[in-house]
ModelCIF file with pLDDT and N, C-alpha, C, O atoms, coordinates in Angstrom:
data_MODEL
#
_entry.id   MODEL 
#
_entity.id                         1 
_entity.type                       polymer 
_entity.pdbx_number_of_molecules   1 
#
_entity_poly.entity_id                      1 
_entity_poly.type                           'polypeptide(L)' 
_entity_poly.nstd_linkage                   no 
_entity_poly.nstd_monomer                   no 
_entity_poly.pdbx_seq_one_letter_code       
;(UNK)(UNK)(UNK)(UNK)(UNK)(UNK)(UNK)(UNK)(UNK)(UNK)(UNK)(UNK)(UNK)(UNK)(UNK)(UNK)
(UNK)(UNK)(UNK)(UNK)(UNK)(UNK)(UNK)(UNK)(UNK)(UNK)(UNK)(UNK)(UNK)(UNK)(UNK)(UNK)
(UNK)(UNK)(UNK)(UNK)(UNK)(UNK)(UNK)(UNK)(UNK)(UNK)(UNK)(UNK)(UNK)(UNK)
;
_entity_poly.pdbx_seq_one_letter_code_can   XXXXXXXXXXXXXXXXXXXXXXXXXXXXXXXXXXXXXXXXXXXXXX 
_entity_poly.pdbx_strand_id                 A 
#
loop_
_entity_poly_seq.entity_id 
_entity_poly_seq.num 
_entity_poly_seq.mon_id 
_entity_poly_seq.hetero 
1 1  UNK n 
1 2  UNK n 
1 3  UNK n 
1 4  UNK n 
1 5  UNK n 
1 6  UNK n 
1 7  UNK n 
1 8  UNK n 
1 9  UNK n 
1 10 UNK n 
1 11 UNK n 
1 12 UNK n 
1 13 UNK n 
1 14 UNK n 
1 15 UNK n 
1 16 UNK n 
1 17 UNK n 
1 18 UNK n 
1 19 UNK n 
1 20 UNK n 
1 21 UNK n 
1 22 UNK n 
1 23 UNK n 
1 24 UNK n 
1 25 UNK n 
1 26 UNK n 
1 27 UNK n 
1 28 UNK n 
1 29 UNK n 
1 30 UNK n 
1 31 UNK n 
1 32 UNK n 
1 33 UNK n 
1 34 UNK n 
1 35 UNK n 
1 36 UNK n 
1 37 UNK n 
1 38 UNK n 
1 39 UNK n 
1 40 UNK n 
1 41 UNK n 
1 42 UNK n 
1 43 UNK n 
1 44 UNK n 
1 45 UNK n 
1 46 UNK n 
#
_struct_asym.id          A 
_struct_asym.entity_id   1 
#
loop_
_ma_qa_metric.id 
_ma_qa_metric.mode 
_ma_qa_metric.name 
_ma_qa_metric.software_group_id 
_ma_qa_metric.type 
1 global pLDDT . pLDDT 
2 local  pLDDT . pLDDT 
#
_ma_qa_metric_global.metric_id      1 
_ma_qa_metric_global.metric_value   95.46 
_ma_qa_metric_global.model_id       1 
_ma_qa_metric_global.ordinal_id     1 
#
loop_
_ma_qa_metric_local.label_asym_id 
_ma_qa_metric_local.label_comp_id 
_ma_qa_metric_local.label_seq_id 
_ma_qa_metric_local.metric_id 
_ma_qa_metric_local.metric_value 
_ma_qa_metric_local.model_id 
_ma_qa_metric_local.ordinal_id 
A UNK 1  2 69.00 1 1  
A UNK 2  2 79.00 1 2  
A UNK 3  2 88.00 1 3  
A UNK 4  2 92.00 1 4  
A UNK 5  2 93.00 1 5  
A UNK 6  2 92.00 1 6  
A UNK 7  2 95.00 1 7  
A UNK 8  2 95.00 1 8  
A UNK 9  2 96.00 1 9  
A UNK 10 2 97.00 1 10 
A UNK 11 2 98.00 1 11 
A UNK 12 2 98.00 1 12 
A UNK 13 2 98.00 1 13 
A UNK 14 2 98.00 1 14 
A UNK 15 2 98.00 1 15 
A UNK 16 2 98.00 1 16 
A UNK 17 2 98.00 1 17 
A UNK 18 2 98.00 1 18 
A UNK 19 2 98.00 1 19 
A UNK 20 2 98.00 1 20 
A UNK 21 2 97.00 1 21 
A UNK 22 2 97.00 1 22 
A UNK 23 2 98.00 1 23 
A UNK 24 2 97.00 1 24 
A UNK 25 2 98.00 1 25 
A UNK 26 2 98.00 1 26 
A UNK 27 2 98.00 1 27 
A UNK 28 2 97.00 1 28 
A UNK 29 2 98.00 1 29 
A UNK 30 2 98.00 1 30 
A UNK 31 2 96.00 1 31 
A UNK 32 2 96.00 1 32 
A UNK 33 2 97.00 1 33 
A UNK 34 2 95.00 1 34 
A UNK 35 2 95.00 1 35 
A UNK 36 2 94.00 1 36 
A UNK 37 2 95.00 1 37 
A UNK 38 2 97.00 1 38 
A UNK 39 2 97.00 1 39 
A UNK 40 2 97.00 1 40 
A UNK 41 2 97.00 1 41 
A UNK 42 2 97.00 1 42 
A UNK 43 2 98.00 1 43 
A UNK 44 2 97.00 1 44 
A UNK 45 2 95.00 1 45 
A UNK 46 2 96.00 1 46 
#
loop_
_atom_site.group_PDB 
_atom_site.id 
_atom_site.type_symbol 
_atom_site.label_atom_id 
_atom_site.label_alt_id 
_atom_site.label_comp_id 
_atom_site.label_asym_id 
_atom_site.label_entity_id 
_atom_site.label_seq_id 
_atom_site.pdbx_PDB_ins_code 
_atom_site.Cartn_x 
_atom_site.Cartn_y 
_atom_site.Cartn_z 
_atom_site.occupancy 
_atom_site.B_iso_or_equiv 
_atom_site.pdbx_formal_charge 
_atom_site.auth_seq_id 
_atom_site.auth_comp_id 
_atom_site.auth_asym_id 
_atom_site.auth_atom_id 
_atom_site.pdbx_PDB_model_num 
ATOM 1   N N  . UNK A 1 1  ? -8.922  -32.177 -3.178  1.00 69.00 ? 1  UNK A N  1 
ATOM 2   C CA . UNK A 1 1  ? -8.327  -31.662 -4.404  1.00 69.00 ? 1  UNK A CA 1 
ATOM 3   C C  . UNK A 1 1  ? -9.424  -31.127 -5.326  1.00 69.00 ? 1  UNK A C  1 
ATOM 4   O O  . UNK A 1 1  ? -10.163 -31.866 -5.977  1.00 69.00 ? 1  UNK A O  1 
ATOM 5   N N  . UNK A 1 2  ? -9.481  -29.745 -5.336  1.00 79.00 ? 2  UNK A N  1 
ATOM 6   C CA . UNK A 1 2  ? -10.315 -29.148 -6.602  1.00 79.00 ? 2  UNK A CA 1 
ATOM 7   C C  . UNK A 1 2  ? -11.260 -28.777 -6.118  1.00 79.00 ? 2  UNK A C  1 
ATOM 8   O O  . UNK A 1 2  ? -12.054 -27.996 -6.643  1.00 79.00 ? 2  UNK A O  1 
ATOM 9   N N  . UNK A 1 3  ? -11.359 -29.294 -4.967  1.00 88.00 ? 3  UNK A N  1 
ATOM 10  C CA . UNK A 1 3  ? -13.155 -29.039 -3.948  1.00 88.00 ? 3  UNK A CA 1 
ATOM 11  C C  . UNK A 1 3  ? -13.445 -27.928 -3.256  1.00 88.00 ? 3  UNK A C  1 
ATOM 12  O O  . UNK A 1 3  ? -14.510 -27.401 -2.936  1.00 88.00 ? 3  UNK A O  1 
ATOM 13  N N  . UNK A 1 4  ? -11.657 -27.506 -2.977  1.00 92.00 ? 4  UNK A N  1 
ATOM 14  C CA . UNK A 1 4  ? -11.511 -26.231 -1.576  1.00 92.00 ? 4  UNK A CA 1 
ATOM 15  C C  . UNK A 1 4  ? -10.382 -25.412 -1.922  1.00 92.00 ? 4  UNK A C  1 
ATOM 16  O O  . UNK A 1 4  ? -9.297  -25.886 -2.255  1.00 92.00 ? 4  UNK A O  1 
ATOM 17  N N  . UNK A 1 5  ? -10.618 -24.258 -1.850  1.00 93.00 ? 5  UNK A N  1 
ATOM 18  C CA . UNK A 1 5  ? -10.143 -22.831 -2.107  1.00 93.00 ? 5  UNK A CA 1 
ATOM 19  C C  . UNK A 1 5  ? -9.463  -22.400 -1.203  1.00 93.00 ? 5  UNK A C  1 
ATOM 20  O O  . UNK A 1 5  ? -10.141 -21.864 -0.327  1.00 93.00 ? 5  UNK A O  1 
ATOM 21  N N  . UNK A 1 6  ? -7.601  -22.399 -0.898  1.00 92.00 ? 6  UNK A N  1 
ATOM 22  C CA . UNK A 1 6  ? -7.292  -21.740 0.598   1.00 92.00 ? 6  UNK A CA 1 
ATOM 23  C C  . UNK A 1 6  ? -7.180  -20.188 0.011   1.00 92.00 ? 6  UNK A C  1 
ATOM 24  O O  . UNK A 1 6  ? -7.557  -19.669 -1.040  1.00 92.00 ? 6  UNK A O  1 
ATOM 25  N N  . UNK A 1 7  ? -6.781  -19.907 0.682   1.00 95.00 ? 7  UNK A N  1 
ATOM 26  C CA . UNK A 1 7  ? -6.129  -18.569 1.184   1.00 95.00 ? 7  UNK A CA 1 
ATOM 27  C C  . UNK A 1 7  ? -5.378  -17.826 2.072   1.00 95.00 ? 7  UNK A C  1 
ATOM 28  O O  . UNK A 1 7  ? -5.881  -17.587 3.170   1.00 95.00 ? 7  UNK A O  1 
ATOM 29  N N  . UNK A 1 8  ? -4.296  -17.420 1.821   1.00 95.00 ? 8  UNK A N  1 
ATOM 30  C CA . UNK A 1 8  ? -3.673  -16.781 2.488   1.00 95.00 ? 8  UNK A CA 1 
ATOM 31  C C  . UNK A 1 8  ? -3.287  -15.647 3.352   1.00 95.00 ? 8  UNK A C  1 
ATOM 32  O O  . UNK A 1 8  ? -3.198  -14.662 2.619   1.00 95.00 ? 8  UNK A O  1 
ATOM 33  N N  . UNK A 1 9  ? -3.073  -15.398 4.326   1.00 96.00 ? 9  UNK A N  1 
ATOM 34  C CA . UNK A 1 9  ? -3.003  -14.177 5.144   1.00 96.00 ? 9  UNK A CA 1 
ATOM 35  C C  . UNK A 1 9  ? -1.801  -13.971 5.982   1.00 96.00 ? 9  UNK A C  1 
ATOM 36  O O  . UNK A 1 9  ? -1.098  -14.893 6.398   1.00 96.00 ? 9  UNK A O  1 
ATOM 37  N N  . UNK A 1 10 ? -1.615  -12.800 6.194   1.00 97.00 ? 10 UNK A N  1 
ATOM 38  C CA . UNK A 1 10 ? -0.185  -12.608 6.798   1.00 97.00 ? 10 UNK A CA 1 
ATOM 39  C C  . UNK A 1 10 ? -0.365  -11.687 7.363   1.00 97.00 ? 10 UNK A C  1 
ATOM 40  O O  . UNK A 1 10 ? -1.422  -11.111 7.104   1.00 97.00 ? 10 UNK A O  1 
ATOM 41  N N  . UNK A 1 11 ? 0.567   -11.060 8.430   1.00 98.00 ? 11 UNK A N  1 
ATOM 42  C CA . UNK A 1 11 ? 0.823   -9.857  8.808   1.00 98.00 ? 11 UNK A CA 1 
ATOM 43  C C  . UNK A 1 11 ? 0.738   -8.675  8.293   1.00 98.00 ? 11 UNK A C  1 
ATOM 44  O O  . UNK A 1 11 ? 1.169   -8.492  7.154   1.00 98.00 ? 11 UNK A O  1 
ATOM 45  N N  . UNK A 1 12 ? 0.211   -7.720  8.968   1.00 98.00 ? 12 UNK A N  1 
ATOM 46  C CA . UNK A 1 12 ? -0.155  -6.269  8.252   1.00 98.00 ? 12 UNK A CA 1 
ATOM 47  C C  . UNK A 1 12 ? 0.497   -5.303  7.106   1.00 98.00 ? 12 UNK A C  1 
ATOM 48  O O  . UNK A 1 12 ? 0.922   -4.246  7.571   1.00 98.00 ? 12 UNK A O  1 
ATOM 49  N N  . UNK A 1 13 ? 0.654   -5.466  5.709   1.00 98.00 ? 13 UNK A N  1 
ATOM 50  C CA . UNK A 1 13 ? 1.849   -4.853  5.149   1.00 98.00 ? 13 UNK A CA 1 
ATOM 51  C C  . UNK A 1 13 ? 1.687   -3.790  5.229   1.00 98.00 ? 13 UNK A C  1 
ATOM 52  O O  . UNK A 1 13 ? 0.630   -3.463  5.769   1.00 98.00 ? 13 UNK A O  1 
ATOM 53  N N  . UNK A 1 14 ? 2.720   -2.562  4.696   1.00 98.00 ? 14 UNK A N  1 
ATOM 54  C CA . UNK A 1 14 ? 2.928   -1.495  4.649   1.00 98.00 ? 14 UNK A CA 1 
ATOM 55  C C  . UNK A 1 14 ? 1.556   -0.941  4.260   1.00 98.00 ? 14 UNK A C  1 
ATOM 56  O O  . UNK A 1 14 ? 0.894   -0.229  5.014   1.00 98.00 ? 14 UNK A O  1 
ATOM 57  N N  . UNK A 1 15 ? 1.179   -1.307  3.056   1.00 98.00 ? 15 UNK A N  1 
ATOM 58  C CA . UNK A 1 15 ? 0.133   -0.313  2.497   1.00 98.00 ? 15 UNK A CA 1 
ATOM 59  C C  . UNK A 1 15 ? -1.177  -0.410  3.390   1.00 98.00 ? 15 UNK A C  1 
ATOM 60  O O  . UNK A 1 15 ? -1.940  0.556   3.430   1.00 98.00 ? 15 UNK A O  1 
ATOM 61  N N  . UNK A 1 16 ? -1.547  -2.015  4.382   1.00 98.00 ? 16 UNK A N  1 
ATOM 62  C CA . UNK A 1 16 ? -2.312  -2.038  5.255   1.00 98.00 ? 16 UNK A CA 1 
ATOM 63  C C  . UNK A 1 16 ? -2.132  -0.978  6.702   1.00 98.00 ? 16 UNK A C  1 
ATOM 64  O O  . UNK A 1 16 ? -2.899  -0.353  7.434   1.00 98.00 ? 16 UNK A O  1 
ATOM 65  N N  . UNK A 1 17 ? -1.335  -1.100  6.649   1.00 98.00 ? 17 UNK A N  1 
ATOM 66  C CA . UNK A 1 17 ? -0.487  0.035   8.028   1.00 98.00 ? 17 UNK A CA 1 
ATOM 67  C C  . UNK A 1 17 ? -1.085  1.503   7.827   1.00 98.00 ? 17 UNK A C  1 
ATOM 68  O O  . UNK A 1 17 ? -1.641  2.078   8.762   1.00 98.00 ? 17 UNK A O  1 
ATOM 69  N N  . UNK A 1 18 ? -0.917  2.194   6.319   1.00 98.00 ? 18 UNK A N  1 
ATOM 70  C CA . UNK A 1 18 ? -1.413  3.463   6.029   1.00 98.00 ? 18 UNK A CA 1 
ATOM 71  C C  . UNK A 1 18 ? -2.754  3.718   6.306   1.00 98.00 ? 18 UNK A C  1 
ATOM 72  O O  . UNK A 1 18 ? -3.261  4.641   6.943   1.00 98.00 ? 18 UNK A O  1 
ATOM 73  N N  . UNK A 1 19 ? -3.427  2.437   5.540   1.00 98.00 ? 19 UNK A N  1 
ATOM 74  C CA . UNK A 1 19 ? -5.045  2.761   5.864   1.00 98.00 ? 19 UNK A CA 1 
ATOM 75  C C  . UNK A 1 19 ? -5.217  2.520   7.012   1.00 98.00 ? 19 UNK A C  1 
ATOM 76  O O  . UNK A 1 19 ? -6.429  2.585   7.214   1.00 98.00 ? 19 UNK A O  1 
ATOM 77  N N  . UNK A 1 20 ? -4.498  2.182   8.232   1.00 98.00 ? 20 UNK A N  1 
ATOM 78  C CA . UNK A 1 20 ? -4.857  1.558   9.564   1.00 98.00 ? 20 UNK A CA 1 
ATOM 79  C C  . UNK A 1 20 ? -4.966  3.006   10.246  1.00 98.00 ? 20 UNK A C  1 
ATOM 80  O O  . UNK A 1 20 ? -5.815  3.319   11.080  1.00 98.00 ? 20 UNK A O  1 
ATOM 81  N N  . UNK A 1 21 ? -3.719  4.023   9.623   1.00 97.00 ? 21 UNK A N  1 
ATOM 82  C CA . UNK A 1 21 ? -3.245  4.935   10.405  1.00 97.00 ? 21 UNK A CA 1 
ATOM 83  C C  . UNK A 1 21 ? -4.522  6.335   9.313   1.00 97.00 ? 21 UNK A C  1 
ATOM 84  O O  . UNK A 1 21 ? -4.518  7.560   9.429   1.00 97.00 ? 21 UNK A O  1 
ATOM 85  N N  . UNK A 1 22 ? -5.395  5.483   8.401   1.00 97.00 ? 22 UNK A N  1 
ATOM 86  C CA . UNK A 1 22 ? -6.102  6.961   8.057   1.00 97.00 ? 22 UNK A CA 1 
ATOM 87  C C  . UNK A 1 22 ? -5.462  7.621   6.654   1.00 97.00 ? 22 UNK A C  1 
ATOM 88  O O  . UNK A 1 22 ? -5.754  8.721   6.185   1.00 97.00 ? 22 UNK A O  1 
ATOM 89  N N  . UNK A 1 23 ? -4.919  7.065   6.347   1.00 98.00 ? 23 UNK A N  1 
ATOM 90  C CA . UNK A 1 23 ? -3.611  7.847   5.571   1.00 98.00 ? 23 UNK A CA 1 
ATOM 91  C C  . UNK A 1 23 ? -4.071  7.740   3.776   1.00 98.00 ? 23 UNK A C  1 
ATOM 92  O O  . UNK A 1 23 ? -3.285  7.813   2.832   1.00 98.00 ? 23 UNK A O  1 
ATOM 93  N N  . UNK A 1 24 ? -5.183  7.599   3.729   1.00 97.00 ? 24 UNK A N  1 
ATOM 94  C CA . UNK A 1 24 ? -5.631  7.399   2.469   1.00 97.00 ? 24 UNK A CA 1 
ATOM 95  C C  . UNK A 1 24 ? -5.410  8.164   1.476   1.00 97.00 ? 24 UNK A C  1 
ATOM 96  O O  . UNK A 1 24 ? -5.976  7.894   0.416   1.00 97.00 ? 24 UNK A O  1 
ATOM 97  N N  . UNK A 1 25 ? -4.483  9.378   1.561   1.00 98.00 ? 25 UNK A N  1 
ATOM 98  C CA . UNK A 1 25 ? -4.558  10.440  0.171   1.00 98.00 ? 25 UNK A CA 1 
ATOM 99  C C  . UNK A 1 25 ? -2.876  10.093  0.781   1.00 98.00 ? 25 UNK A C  1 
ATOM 100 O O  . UNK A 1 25 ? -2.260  10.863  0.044   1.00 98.00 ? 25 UNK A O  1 
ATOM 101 N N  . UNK A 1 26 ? -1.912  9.491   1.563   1.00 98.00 ? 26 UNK A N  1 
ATOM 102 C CA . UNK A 1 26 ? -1.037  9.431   1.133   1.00 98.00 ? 26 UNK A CA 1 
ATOM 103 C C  . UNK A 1 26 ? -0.577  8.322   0.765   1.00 98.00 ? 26 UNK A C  1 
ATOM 104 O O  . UNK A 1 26 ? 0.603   8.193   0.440   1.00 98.00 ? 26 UNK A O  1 
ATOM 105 N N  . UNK A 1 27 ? -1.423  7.366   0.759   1.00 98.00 ? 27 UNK A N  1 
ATOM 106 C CA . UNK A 1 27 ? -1.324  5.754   -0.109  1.00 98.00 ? 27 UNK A CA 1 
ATOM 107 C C  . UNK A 1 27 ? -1.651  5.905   -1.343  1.00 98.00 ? 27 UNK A C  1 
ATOM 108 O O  . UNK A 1 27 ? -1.229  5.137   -2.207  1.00 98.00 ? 27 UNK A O  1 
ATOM 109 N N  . UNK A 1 28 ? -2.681  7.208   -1.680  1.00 97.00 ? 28 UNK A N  1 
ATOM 110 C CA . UNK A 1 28 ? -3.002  7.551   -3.269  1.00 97.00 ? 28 UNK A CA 1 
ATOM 111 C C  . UNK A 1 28 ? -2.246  7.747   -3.670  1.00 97.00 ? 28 UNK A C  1 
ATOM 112 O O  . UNK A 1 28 ? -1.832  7.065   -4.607  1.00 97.00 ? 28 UNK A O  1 
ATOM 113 N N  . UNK A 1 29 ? -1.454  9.042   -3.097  1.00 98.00 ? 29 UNK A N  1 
ATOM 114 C CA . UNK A 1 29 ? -0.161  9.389   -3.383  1.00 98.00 ? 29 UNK A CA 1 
ATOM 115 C C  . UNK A 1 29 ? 0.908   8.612   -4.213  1.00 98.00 ? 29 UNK A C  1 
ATOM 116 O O  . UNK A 1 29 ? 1.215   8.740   -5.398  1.00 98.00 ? 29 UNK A O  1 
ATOM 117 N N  . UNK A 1 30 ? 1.400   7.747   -3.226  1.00 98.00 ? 30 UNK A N  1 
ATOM 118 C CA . UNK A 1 30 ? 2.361   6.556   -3.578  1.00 98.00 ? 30 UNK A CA 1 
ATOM 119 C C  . UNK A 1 30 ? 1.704   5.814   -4.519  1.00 98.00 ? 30 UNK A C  1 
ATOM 120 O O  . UNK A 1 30 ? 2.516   5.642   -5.427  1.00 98.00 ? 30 UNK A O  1 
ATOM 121 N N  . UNK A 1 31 ? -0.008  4.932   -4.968  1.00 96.00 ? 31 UNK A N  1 
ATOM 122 C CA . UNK A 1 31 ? 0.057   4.143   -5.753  1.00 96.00 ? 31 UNK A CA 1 
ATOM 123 C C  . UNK A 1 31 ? 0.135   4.996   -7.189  1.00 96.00 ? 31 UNK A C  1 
ATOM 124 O O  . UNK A 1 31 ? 0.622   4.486   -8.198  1.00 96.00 ? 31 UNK A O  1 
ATOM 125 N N  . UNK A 1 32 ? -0.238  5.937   -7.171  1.00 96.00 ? 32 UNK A N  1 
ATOM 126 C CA . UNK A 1 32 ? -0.018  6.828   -8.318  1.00 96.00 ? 32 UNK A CA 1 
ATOM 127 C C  . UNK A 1 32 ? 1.694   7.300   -9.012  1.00 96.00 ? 32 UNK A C  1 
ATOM 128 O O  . UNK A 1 32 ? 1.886   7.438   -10.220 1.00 96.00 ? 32 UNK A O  1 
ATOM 129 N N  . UNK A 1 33 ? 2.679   7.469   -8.045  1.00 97.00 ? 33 UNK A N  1 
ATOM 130 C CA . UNK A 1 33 ? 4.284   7.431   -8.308  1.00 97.00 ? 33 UNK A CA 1 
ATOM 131 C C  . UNK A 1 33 ? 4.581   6.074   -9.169  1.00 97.00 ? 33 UNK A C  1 
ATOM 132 O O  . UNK A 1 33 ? 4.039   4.969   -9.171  1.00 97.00 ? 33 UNK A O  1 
ATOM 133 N N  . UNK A 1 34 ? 5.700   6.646   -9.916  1.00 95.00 ? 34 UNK A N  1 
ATOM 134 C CA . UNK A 1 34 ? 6.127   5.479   -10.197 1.00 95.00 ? 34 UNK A CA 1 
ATOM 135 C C  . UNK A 1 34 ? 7.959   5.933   -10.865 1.00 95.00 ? 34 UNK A C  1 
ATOM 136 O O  . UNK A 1 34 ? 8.324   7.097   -10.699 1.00 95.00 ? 34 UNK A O  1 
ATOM 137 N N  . UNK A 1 35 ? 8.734   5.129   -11.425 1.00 95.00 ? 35 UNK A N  1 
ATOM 138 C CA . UNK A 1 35 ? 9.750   5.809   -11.852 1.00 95.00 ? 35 UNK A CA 1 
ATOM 139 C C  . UNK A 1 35 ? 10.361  6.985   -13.257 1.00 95.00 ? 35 UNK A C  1 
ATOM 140 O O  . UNK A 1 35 ? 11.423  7.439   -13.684 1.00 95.00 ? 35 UNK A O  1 
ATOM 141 N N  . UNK A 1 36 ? 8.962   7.046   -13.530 1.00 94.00 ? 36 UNK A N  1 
ATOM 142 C CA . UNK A 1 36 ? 9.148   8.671   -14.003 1.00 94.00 ? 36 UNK A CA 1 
ATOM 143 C C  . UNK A 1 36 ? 8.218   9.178   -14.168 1.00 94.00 ? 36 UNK A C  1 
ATOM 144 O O  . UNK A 1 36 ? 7.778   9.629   -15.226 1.00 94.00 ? 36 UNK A O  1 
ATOM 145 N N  . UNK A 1 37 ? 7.491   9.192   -12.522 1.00 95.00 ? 37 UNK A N  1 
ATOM 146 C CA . UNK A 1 37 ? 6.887   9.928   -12.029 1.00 95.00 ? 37 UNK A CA 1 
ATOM 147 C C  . UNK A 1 37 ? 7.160   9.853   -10.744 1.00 95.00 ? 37 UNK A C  1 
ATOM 148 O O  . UNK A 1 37 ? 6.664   9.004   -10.003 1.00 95.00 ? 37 UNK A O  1 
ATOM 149 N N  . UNK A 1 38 ? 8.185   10.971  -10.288 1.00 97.00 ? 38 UNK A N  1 
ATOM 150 C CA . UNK A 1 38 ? 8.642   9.899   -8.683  1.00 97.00 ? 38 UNK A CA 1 
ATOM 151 C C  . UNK A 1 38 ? 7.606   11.530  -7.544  1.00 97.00 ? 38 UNK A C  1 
ATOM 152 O O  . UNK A 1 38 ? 7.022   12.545  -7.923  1.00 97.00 ? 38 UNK A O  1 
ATOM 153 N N  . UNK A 1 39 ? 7.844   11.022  -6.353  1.00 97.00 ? 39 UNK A N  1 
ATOM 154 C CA . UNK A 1 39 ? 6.897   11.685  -5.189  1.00 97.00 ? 39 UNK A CA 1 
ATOM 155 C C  . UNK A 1 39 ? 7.778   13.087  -4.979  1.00 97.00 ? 39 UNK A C  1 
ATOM 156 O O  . UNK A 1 39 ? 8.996   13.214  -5.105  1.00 97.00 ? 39 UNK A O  1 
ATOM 157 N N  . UNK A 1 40 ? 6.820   14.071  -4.630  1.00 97.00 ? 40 UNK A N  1 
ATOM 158 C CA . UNK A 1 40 ? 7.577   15.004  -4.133  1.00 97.00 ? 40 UNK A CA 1 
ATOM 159 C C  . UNK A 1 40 ? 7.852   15.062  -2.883  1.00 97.00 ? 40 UNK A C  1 
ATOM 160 O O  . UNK A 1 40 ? 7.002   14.696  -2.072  1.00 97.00 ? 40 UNK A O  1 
ATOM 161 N N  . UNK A 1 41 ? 9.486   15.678  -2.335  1.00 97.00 ? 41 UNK A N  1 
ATOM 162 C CA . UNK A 1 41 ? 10.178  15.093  -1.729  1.00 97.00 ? 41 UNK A CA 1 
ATOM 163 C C  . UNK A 1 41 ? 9.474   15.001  -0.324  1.00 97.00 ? 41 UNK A C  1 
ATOM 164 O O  . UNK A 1 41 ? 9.618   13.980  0.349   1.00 97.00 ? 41 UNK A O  1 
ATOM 165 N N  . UNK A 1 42 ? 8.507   16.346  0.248   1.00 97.00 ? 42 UNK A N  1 
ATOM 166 C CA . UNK A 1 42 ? 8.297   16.137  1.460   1.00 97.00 ? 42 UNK A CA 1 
ATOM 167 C C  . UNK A 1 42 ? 6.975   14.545  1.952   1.00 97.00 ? 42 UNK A C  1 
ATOM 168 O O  . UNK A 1 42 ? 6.754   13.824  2.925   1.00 97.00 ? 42 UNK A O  1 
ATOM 169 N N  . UNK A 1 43 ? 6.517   14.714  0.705   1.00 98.00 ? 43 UNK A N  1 
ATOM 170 C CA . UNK A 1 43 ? 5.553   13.092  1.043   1.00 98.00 ? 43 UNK A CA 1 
ATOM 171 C C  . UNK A 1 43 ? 6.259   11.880  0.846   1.00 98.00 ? 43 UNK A C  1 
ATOM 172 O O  . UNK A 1 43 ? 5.809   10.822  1.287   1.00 98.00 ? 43 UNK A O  1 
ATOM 173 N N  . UNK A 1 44 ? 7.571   11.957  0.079   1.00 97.00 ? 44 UNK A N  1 
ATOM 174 C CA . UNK A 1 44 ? 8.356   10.892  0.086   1.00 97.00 ? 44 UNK A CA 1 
ATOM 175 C C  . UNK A 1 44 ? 9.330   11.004  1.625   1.00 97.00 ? 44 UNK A C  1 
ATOM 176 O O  . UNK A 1 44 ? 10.017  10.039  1.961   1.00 97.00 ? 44 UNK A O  1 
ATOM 177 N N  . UNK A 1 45 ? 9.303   11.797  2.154   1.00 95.00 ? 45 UNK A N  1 
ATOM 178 C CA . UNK A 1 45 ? 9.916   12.128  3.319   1.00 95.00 ? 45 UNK A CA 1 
ATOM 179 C C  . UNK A 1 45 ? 8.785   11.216  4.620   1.00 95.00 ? 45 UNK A C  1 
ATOM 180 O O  . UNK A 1 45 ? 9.027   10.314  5.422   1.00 95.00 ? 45 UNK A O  1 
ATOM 181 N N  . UNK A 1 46 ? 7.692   11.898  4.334   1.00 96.00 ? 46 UNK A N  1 
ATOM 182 C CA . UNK A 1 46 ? 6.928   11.310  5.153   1.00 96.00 ? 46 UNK A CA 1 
ATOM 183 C C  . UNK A 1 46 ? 6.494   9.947   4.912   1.00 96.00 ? 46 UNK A C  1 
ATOM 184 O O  . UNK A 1 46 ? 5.750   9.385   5.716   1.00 96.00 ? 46 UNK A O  1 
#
């Protein structure tokens, strides 16, 4: 108790998946959207 620090880990989420696949200007993309500022449609498509 108080001595040791866990941490948690899980399965790959979505936003890990993008950078897996390279996808770094369309994860910018998305963290930059928000609801009134929403994506244009063909990157929200993709």
């Amino acid at each position: 108790v108080g001595r040791i620090r866990s941490i948690f880990l899980y399965p790959f989420s979505f936003d890990e998946f993008l950078i897996a696949n390279n996808e770094h200007f369309l994860l910018e993309a998305k963290q930059k959207a928000n609801c009134s500022n929403p994506l244009h449609e063909s990157i929200h498509d993709k």
